[in-house]
Protein backbone atom coordinates (compact mmCIF):
# COMPACT_ATOMS: atom_id res chain seq x y z
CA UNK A 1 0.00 0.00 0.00
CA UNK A 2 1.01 3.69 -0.63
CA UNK A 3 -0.30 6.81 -0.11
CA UNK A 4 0.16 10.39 -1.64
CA UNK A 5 -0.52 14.05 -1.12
CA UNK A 6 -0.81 16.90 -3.42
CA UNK A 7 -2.31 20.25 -2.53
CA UNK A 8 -4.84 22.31 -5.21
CA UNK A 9 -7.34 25.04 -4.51
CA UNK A 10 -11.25 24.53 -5.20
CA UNK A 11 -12.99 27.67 -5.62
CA UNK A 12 -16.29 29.19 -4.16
CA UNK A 13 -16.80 32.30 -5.24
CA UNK A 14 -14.00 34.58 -5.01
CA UNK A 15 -12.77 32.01 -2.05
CA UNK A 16 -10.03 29.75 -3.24
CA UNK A 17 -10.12 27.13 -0.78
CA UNK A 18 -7.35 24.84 0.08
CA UNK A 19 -7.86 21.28 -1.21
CA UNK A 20 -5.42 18.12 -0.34
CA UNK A 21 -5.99 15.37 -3.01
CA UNK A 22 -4.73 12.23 -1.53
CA UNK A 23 -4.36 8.71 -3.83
CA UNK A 24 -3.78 5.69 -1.71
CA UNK A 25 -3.24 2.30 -3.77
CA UNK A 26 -3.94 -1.19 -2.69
CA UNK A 27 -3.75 -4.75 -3.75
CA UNK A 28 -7.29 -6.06 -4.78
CA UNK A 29 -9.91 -6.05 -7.81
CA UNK A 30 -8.33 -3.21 -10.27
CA UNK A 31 -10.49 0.29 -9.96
CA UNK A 32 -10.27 3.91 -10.03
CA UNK A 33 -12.90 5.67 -7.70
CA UNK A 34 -13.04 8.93 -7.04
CA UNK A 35 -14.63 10.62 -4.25
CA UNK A 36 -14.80 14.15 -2.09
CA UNK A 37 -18.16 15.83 -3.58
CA UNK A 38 -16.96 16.03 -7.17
CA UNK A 39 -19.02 17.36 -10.38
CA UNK A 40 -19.09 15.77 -13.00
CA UNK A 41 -16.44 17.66 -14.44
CA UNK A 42 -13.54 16.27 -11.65
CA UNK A 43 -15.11 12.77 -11.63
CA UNK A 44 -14.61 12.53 -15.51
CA UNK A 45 -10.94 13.18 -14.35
CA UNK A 46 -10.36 9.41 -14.25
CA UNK A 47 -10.10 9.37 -18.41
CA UNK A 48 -8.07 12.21 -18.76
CA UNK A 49 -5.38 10.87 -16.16
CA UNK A 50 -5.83 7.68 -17.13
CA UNK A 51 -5.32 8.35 -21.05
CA UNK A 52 -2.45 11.61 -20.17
CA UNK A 53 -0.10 9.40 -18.23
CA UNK A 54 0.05 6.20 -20.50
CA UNK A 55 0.74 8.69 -23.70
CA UNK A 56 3.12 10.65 -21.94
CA UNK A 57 5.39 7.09 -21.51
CA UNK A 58 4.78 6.96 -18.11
CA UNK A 59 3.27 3.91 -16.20
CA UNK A 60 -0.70 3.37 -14.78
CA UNK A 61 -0.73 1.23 -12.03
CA UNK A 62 -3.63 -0.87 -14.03
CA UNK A 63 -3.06 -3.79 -11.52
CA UNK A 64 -4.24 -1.50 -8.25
CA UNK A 65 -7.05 -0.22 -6.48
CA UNK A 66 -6.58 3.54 -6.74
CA UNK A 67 -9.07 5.48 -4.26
CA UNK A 68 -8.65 9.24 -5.10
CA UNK A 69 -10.03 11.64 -2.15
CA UNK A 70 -10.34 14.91 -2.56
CA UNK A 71 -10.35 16.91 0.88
CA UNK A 72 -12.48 18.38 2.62
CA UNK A 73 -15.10 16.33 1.92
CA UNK A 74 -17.90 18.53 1.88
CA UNK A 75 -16.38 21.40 0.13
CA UNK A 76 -17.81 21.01 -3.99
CA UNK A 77 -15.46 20.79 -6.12
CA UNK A 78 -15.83 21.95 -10.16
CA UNK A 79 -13.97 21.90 -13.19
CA UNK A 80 -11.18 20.07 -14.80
CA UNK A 81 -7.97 21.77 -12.25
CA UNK A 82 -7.67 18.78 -10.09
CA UNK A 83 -6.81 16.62 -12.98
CA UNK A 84 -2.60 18.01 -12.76
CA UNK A 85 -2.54 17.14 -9.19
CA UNK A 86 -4.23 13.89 -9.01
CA UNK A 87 -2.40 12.61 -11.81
CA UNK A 88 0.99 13.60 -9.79
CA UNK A 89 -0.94 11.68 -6.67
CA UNK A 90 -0.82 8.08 -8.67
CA UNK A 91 2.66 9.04 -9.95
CA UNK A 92 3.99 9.80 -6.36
CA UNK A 93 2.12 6.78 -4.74
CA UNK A 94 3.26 4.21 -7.23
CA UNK A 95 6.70 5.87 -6.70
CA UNK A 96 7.69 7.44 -9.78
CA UNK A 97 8.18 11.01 -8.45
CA UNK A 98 9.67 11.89 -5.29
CA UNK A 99 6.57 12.41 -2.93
CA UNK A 100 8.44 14.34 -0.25
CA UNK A 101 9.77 16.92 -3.01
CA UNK A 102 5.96 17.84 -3.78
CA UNK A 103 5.56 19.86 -0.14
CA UNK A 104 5.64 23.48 -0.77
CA UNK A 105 3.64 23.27 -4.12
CA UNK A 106 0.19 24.02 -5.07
CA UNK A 107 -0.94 22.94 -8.31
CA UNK A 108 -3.80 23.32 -10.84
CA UNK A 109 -4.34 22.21 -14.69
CA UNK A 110 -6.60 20.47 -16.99
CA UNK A 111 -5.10 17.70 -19.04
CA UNK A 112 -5.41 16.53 -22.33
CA UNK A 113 -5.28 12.94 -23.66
CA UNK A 114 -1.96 13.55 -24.87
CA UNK A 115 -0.64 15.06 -21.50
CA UNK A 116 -0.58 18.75 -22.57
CA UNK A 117 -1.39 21.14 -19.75
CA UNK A 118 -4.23 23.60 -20.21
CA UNK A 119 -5.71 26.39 -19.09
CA UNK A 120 -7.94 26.70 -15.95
CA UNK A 121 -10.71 29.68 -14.84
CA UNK A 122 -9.81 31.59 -11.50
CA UNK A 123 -6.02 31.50 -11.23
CA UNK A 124 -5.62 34.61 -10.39
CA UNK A 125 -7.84 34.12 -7.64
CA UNK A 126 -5.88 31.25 -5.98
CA UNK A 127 -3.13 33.38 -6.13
CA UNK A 128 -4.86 35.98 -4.17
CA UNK A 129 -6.17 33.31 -1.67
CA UNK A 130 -2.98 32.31 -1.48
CA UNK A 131 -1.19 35.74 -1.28
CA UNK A 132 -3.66 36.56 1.80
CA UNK A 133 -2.63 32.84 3.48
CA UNK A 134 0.84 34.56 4.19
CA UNK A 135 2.22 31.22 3.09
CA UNK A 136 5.19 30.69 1.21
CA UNK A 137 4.06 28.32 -1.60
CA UNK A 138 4.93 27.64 -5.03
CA UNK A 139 2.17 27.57 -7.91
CA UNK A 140 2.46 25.81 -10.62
CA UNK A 141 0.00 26.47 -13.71
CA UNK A 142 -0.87 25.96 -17.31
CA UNK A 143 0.51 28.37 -19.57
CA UNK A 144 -2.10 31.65 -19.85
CA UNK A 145 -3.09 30.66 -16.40
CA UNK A 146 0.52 30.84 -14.74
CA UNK A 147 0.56 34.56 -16.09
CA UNK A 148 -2.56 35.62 -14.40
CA UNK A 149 -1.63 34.70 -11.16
CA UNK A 150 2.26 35.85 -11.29
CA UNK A 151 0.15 39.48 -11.47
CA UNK A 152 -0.13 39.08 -7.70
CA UNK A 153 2.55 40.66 -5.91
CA UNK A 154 5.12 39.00 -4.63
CA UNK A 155 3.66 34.91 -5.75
CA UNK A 156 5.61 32.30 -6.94
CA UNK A 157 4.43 30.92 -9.91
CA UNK A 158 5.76 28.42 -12.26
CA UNK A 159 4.22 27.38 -15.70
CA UNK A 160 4.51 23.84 -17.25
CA UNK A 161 2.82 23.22 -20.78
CA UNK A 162 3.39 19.33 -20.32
CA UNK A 163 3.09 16.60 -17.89
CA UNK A 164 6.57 15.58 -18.09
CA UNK A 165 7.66 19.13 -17.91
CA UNK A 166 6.23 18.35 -13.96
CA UNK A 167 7.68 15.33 -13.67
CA UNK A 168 10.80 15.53 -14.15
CA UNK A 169 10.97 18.33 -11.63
CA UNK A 170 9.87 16.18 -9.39
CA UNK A 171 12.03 13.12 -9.95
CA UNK A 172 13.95 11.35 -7.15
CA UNK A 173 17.33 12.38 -6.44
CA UNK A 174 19.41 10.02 -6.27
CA UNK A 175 23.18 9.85 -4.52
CA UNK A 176 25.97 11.30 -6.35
CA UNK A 177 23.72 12.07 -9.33
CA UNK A 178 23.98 15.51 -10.58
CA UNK A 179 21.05 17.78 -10.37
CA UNK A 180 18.47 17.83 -13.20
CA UNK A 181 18.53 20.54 -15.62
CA UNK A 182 14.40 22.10 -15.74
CA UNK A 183 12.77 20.75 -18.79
CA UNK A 184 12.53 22.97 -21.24
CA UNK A 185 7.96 23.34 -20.75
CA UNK A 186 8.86 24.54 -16.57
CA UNK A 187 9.54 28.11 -16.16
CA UNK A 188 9.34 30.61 -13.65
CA UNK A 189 6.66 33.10 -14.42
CA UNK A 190 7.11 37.10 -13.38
CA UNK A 191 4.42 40.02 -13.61
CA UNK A 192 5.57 41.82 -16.76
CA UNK A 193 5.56 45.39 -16.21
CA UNK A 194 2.64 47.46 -18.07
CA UNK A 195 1.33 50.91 -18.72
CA UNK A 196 -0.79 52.36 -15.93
CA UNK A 197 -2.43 54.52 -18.08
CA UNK A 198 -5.46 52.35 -19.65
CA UNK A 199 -6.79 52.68 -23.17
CA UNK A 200 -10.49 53.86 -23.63
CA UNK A 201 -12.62 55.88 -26.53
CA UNK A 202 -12.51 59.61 -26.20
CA UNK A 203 -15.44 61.67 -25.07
CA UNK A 204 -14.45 64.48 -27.48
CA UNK A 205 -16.21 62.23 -30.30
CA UNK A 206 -19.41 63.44 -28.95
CA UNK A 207 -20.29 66.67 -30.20
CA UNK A 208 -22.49 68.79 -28.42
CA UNK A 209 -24.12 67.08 -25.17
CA UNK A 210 -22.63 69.41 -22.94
CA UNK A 211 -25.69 69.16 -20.03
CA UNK A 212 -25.05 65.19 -20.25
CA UNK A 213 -21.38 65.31 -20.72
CA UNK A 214 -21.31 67.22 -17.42
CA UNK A 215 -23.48 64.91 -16.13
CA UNK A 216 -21.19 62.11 -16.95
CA UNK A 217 -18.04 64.02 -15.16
CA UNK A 218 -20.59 64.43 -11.92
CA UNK A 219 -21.01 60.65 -11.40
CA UNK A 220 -17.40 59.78 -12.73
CA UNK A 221 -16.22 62.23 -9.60
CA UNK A 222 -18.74 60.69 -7.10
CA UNK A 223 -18.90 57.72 -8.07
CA UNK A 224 -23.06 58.16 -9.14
CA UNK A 225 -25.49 56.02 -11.01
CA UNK A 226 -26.31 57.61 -14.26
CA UNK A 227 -29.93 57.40 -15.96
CA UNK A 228 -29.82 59.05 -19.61
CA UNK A 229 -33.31 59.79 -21.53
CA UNK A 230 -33.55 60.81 -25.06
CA UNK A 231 -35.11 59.69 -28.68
CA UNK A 232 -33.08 57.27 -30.72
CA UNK A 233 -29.33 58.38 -32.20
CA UNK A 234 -29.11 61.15 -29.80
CA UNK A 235 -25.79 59.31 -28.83
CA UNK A 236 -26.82 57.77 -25.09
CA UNK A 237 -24.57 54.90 -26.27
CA UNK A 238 -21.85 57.36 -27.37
CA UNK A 239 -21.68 58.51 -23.93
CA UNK A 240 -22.07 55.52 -22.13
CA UNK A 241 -19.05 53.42 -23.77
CA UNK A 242 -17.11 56.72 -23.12
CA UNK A 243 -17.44 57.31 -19.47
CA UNK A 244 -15.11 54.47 -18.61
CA UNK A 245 -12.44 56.54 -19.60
CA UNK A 246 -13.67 59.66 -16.94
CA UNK A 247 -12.63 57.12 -14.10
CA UNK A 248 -9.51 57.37 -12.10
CA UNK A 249 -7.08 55.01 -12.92
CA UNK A 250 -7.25 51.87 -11.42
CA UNK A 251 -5.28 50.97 -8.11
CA UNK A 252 -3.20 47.87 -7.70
CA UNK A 253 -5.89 46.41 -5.81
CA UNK A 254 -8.68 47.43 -7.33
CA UNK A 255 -7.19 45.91 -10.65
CA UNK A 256 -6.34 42.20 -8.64
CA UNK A 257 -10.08 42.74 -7.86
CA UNK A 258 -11.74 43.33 -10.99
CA UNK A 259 -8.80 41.06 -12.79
CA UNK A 260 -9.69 37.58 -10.55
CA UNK A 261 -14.18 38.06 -11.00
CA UNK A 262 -12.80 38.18 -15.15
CA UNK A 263 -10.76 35.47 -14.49
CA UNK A 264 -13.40 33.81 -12.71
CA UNK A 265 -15.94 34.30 -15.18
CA UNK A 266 -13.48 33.23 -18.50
CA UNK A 267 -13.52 36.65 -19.55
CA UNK A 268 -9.48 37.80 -18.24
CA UNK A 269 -7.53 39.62 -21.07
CA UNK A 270 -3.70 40.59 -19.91
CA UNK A 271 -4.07 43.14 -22.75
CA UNK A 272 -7.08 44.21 -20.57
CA UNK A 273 -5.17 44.89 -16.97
CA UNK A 274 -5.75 47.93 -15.25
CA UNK A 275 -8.90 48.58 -17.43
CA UNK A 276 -11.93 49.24 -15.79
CA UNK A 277 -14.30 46.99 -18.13
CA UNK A 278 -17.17 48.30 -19.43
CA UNK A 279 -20.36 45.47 -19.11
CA UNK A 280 -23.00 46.02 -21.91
CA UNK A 281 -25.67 43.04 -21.61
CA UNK A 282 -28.50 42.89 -23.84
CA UNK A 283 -31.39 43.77 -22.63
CA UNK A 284 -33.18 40.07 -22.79
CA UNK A 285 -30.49 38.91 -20.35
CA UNK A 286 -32.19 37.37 -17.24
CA UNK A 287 -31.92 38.00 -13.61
CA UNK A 288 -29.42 35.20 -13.18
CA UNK A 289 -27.49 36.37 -15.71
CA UNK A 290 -27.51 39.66 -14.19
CA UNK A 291 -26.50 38.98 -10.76
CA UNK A 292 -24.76 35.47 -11.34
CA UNK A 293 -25.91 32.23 -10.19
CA UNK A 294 -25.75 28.52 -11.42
CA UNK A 295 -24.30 25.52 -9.73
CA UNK A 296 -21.52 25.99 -8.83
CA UNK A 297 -22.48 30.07 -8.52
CA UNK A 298 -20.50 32.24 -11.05
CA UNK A 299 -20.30 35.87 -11.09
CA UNK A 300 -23.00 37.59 -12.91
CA UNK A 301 -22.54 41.34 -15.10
CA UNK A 302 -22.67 43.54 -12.16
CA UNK A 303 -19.83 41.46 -10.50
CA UNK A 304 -18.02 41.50 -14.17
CA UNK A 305 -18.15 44.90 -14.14
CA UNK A 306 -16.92 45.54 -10.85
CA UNK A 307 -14.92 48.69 -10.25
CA UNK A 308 -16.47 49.33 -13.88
CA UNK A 309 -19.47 50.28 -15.44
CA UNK A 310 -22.50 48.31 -15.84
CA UNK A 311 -24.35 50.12 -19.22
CA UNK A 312 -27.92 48.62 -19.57
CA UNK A 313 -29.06 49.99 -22.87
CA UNK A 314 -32.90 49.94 -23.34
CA UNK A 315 -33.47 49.86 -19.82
CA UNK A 316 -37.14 49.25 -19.67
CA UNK A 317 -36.73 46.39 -21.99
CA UNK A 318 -35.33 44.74 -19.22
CA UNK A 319 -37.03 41.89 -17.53
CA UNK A 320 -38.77 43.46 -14.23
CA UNK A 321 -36.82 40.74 -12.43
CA UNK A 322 -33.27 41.01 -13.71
CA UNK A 323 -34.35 45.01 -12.34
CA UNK A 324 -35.66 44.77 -9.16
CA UNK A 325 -32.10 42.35 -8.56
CA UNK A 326 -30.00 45.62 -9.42
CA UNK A 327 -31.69 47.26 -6.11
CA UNK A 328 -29.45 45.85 -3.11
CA UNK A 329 -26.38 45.95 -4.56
CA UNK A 330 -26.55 49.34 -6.27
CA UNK A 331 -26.66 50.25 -1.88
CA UNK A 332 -23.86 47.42 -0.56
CA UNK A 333 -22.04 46.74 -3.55
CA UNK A 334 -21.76 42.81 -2.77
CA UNK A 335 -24.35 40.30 -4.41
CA UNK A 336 -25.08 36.89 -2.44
CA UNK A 337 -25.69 34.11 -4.31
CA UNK A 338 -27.67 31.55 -2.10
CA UNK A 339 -28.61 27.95 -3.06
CA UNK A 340 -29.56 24.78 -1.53
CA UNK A 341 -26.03 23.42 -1.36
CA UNK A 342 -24.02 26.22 -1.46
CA UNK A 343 -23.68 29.70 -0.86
CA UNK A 344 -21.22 32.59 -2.51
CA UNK A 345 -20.47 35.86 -2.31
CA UNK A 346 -19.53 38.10 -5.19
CA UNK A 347 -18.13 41.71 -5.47
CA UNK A 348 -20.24 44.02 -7.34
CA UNK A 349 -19.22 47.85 -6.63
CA UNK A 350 -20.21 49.15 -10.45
CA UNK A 351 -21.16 52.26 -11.82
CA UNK A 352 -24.74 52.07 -13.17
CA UNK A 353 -25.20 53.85 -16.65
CA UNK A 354 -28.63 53.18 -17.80
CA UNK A 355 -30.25 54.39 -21.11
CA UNK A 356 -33.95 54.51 -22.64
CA UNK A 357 -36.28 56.54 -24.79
CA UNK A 358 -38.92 58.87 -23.33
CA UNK A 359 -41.60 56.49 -24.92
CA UNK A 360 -42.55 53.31 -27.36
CA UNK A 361 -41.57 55.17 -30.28
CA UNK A 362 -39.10 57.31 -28.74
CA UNK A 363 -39.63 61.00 -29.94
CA UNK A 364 -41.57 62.07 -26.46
CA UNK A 365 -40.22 65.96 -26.67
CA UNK A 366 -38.58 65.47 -29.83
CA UNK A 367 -38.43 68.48 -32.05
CA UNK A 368 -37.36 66.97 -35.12
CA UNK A 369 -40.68 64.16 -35.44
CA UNK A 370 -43.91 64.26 -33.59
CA UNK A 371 -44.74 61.44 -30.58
CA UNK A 372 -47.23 59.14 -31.54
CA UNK A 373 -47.85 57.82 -28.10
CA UNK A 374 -50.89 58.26 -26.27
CA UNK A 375 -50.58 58.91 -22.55
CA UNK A 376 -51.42 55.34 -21.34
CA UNK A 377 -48.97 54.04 -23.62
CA UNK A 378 -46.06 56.45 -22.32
CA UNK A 379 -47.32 55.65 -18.89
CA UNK A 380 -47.28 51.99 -19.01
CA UNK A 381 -43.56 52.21 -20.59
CA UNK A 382 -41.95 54.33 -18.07
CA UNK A 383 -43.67 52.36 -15.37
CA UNK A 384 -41.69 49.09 -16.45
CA UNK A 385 -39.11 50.95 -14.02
CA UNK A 386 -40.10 50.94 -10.49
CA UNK A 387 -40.06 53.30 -8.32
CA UNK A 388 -37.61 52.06 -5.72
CA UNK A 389 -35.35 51.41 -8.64
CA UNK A 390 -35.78 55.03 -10.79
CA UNK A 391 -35.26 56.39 -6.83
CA UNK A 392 -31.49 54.45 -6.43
CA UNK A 393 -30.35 56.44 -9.56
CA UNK A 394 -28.25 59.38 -8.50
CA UNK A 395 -28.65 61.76 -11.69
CA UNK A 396 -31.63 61.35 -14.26
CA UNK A 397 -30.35 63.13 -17.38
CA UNK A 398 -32.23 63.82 -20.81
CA UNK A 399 -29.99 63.80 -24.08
CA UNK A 400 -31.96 65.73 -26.67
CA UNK A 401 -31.24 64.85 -30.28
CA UNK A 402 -28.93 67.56 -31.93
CA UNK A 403 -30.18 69.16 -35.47
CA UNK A 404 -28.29 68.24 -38.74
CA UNK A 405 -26.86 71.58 -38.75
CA UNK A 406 -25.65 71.92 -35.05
CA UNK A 407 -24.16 68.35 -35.30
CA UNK A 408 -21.91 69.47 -38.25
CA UNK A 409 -20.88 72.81 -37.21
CA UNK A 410 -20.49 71.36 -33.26
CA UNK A 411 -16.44 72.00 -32.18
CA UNK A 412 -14.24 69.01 -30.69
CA UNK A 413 -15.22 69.20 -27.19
CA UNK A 414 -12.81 68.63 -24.12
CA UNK A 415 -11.06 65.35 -24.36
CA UNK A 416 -11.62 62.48 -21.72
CA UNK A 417 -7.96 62.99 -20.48
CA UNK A 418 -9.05 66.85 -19.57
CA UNK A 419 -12.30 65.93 -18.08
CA UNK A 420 -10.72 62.49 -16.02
CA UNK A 421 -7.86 64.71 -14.52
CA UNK A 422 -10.67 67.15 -13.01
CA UNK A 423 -12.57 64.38 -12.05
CA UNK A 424 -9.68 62.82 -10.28
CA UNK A 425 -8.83 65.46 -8.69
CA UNK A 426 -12.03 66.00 -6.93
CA UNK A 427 -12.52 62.23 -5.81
CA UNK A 428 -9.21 62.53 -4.20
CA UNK A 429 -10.78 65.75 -1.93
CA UNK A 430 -13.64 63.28 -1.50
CA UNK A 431 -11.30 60.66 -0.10
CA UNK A 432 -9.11 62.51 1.80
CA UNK A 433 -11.66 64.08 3.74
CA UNK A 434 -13.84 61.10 4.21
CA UNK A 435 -11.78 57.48 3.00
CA UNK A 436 -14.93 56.93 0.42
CA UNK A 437 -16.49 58.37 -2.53
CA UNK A 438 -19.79 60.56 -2.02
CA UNK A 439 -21.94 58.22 -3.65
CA UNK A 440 -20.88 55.54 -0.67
CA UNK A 441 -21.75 58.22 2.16
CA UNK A 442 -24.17 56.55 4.67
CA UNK A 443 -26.39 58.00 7.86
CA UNK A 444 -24.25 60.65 9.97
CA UNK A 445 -21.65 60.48 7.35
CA UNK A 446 -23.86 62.76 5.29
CA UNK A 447 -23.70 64.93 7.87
CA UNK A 448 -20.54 65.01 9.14
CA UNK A 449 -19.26 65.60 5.53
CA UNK A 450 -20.98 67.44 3.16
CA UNK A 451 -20.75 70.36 4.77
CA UNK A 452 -23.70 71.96 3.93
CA UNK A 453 -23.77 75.67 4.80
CA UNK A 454 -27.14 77.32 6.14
CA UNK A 455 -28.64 78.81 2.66
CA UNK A 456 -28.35 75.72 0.98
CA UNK A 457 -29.80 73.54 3.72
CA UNK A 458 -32.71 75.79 3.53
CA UNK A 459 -33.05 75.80 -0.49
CA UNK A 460 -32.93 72.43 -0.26
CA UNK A 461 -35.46 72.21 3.10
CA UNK A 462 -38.18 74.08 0.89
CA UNK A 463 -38.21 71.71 -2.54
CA UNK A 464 -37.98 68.65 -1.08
CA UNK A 465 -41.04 69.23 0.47
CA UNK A 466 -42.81 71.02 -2.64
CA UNK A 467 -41.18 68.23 -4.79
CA UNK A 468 -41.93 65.34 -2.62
CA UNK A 469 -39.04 63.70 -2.27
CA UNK A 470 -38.11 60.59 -0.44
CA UNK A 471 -35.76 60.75 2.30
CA UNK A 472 -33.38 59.00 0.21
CA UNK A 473 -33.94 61.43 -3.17
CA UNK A 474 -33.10 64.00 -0.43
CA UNK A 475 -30.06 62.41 0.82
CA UNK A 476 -28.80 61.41 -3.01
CA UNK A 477 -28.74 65.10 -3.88
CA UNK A 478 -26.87 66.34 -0.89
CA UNK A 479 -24.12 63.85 -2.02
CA UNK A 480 -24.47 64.39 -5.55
CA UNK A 481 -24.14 68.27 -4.94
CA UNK A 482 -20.90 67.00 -2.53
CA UNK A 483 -19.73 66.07 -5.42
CA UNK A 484 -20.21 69.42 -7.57
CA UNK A 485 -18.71 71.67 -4.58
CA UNK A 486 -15.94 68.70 -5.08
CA UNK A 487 -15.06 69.55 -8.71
CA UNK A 488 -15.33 73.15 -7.84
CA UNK A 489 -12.71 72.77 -5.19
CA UNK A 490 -15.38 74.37 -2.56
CA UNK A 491 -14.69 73.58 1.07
CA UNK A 492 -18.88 74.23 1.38
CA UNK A 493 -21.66 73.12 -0.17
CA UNK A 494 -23.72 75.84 -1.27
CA UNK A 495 -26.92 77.13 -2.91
CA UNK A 496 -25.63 76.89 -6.27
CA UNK A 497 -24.80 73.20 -6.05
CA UNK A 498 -27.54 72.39 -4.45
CA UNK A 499 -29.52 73.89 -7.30
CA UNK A 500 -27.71 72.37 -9.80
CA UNK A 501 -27.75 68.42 -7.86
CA UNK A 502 -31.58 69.23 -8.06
CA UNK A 503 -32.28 69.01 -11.79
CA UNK A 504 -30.90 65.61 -12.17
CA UNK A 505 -33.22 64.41 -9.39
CA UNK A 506 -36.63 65.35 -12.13
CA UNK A 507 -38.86 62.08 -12.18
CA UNK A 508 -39.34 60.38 -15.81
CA UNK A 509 -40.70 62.84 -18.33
CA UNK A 510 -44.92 61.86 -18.94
C-alpha cells in the first residue's frame, strides 16, 4: 500500500479554498474511484489521467485499487484543475516522483489525452487566496493561467505546458547524481511590467451634449449612477461606452479585484489589466445572468463589471426581475448568491449607466418628429421601471437629439484625459476628507461631511417638500451636490450646487 498528497485550490466564489488530493493504492480487484463531492467535471478526471499518463510514456498502475479523495469532503469541487494534481498523486504513490519533493507546491491544470497542460478559470484568484494565506508556496499552472496569477505581488508561480515538464521536476534524487537541468515546458513566471495609463474611446467624439457630458463628469467624480433619456441616435450609447475613460485610474488592488471576478468568469484579457471593463448586456439577459448564479455560482454582469461600469441599454426592456435584482447591490455593492447546497459571495461595486427613450416610439419631446404615443402608452412604458429602482439612480439626465446643422458645425469638445484629470482630482478631496467616494456616504456620514452651509440647507429644506421627495432622493442630492462643490474645489456646499444636484433628481418625463 502507498499513499500520496498533493495540494490544489477549489474555488467558491471569489474564495479559493485549500484542497489536499490524496491517492492511496492497494492490492485487490483493479479500480479507479473517485470521491470528495466532485461534479461531473472532476469525476470525468479518471479518463483524462488515465489516457495523459500512459501517452506521456509513463506507467498506470492498471493492476491496483486507486481510491482518489479529494479533501475536505464537503467542500464542492468543479472543473477540470484537479486533474494536474491527481495525476501527480498516482505518480507519487506508485513511486515514480519523489513524494516528499511535492511539499511546498500548489498545483492546478486540466489535461489533455496527450498530456498537454491547459488552461484553468480563477487563477488569479488562488493566487490571491494564497497571497492573503501569508504562506510561502509555489504555484504551478498551465501556460495563460501561470501569467494571471504571477500578477499578484510577490507569488511564486511556475508554468509547465506538459506533464513531463512536472515530472521531471519532481524526480527522485538520487546519490551522487547531478542535479536535473528544468525541462525545457517549466519556467518561472514574473508580472511583466505594463502601462498604468489604460486605453479607452474619447469623449471628445461626442459633439455637443454638454448638459449630459457634465453629467457624466458628476457621477465619474462621485462615483453616481447615471440614468440618460432621449429619442433614438441622440448618442446615449456614445456617452455611455465613453465614461469608462472619466474614471480614475485603477489601483493595484482594485485591478487584482476586478482582474480575478474576469478570471473567474473566463472573460481575463492581460491586454485588458488595469482597465476598468465596461459590461453592456443585452437587454433580454435574465436576472441570473444579471446577478450570477448557477451551480456551482459564477459571477453575474454587475460582479463583471466591478470597479467598472454596468451600461444597460434599453433599460425598460429589461425583464422586471433582472431590475428589481440591481436594487441591493446598487446600496452594498456585494451580491449573495444563495442555493440549496451552497452559498457565494460576489463583489459588485459598479457604476450604473442606464439608457432609454422617453416612450414606445421614442420621440416624447422630440423636435425633429412628432410622438405618436398616447398617454397610457407612455405611462405603461416608463412604469416598467419601479419606483424604488428610478429612486437608487443618483442623476436622471435627458440627451436631446442635436439638429443636422448643429451636429456638423459642433467644435471638438474637451477630451476624456481633460475631463478624467478634473474628475480625479475632486474624488481625491472626497477621499481625503472622508476614505470613500460621495456616492458611498451613509447616515451621519452625510452629515458630518458634506458640509452643507445654512442657505443651501434651507433651499434644499423648501423643494424637497414642494417636490416630494423621499428621504433618500433627499439624501442622493446632498451627495451628488458633494460632489459638484468637489469639482469646484469648494470647502462648502452651497446654494448653487444644491440647485444644480436638483435638476438631475426630475422624475421620468410623462
Amino acid at each position: 500500500m502507498s499513499l500520496s498528497l498533493v495540494q490544489s485550490r477549489a474555488l467558491l466564489g471569489l474564495d479559493a479554498a485549500a484542497v489536499t488530493v490524496e491517492v492511496h493504492l492497494a492490492n485487490g480487484l483493479p479500480s479507479f474511484t473517485l470521491v470528495g463531492l466532485a461534479d461531473v467535471e472532476v469525476k470525468e478526471a479518471r479518463e483524462r489521467v488515465r489516457s495523459a499518463i500512459q501517452n506521456s510514456g509513463l506507467e498506470f498502475p492498471n493492476n491496483k485499487r486507486i481510491t482518489v479523495n479529494l479533501a475536505p469532503a464537503d467542500l464542492p469541487k468543479d472543473s477540470g484543475r484537479f486533474d494536474l494534481p491527481i495525476a501527480l498523486g498516482i505518480l507519487a504513490a506508485s513511486g515514480q516522483i519523489d513524494a516528499a519533493r511535492l511539499a511546498g507546491y500548489e498545483f492546478a491544470g486540466e489535461l489533455s489525452l496527450s498530456g498537454e497542460l491547459r488552461p484553468v478559470r480563477g487563477a488569479l484568484a488562488m493566487s490571491l487566496a494564497l497571497h492573503a494565506s501569508r504562506v510561502v508556496t509555489q504555484l504551478v499552472l498551465p501556460p495563460g493561467s501561470a501569467e494571471e496569477a504571477a500578477l499578484v505581488p510577490l507569488a511564486q508561480v511556475y508554468s509547465a505546458r506538459h506533464l513531463l515538464d512536472v515530472v521531471q521536476h519532481f524526480l527522485p534524487i538520487e546519490a551522487d547524481a547531478p542535479p536535473a537541468e528544468p525541462a525545457p515546458g517549466w519556467s518561472r513566471v514574473t508580472a511583466a511590467p505594463r502601462c498604468e495609463l489604460a486605453r479607452y474611446l474619447d469623449l471628445a467624439d461626442v459633439k455637443g451634449q454638454l448638459g449630459a457630458k457634465r453629467a457624466l463628469e458628476i457621477a465619474a467624480a462621485g462615483g453616481h449612477s447615471l440614468l440618460l433619456t432621449g429619442p433614438p441616435g441622440s448618442g446615449k450609447s456614445m456617452l455611455a461606452h465613453r465614461f469608462a475613460g472619466l474614471l480614475p485610474a485603477m489601483t493595484t488592488e482594485e485591478a487584482l479585484q476586478s482582474a480575478a471576478v474576469a478570471s473567474l468568469g473566463g472573460r481575463f484579457s492581460l491586454d485588458k489589466w488595469a482597465q476598468r471593463p465596461t459590461c453592456n448586456p443585452h437587454h433580454t439577459a435574465s436576472a441570473v445572468a444579471l446577478v450570477g448564479g448557477g451551480s456551482p455560482p459564477r459571477p453575474g454582469e454587475i460582479s463583471l463589471a466591478h470597479h467598472g461600469v454596468l451600461f444597460l441599454d434599453e433599460l425598460p426592456e429589461f425583464p422586471r426581475a433582472a431590475l428589481e435584482a440591481l436594487r441591493e447591490p446598487l446600496e452594498s455593492g456585494v451580491i449573495t448568491i444563495s442555493r440549496a447546497a451552497r452559498r457565494a459571495e460576489f463583489p459588485a461595486r459598479f457604476q450604473l449607466v442606464g439608457a432609454m427613450n422617453p416612450c414606445p416610439c421614442g420621440y416624447l419631446g422630440a423636435k425633429q418628429k412628432a410622438c405618436r404615443c398616447t398617454p397610457d402608452q407612455v405611462a405603461r412604458y416608463q412604469s416598467k421601471l419601479s419606483g424604488p429602482l428610478v429612486d437608487r439612480i443618483d442623476l436622471h439626465v435627458e440627451v436631446p437629439a442635436l439638429p443636422a446643422g448643429d451636429l456638423l458645425q459642433a467644435s471638438i469638445g474637451e477630451s476624456t484625459a481633460d475631463i478624467r484629470a478634473r474628475c480625479t482630482a475632486a474624488r481625491e478631496r472626497a477621499m481625503a476628507r472622508q476614505g470613500k467616494t460621495n456616492h458611498a456616504l451613509q447616515g451621519q456620514e452625510i452629515d458630518q461631511h458634506v458640509l452643507l452651509d445654512e442657505a443651501a440647507a434651507k433651499f434644499l429644506n423648501i423643494a424637497a417638500a414642494r417636490l416630494g421627495w423621499s428621504a433618500r432622493s433627499t439624501h442622493r442630492a446632498l451627495k451628488v451636490a458633494r460632489t459638484i462643490a468637489d469639482l469646484a474645489g469648494a470647502r462648502t456646499t452651497q446654494v448653487t450646487h444644491v440647485a444644480e444636484a436638483m435638476q438631475y433628481r426630475r422624475a421620468l418625463r410623462t
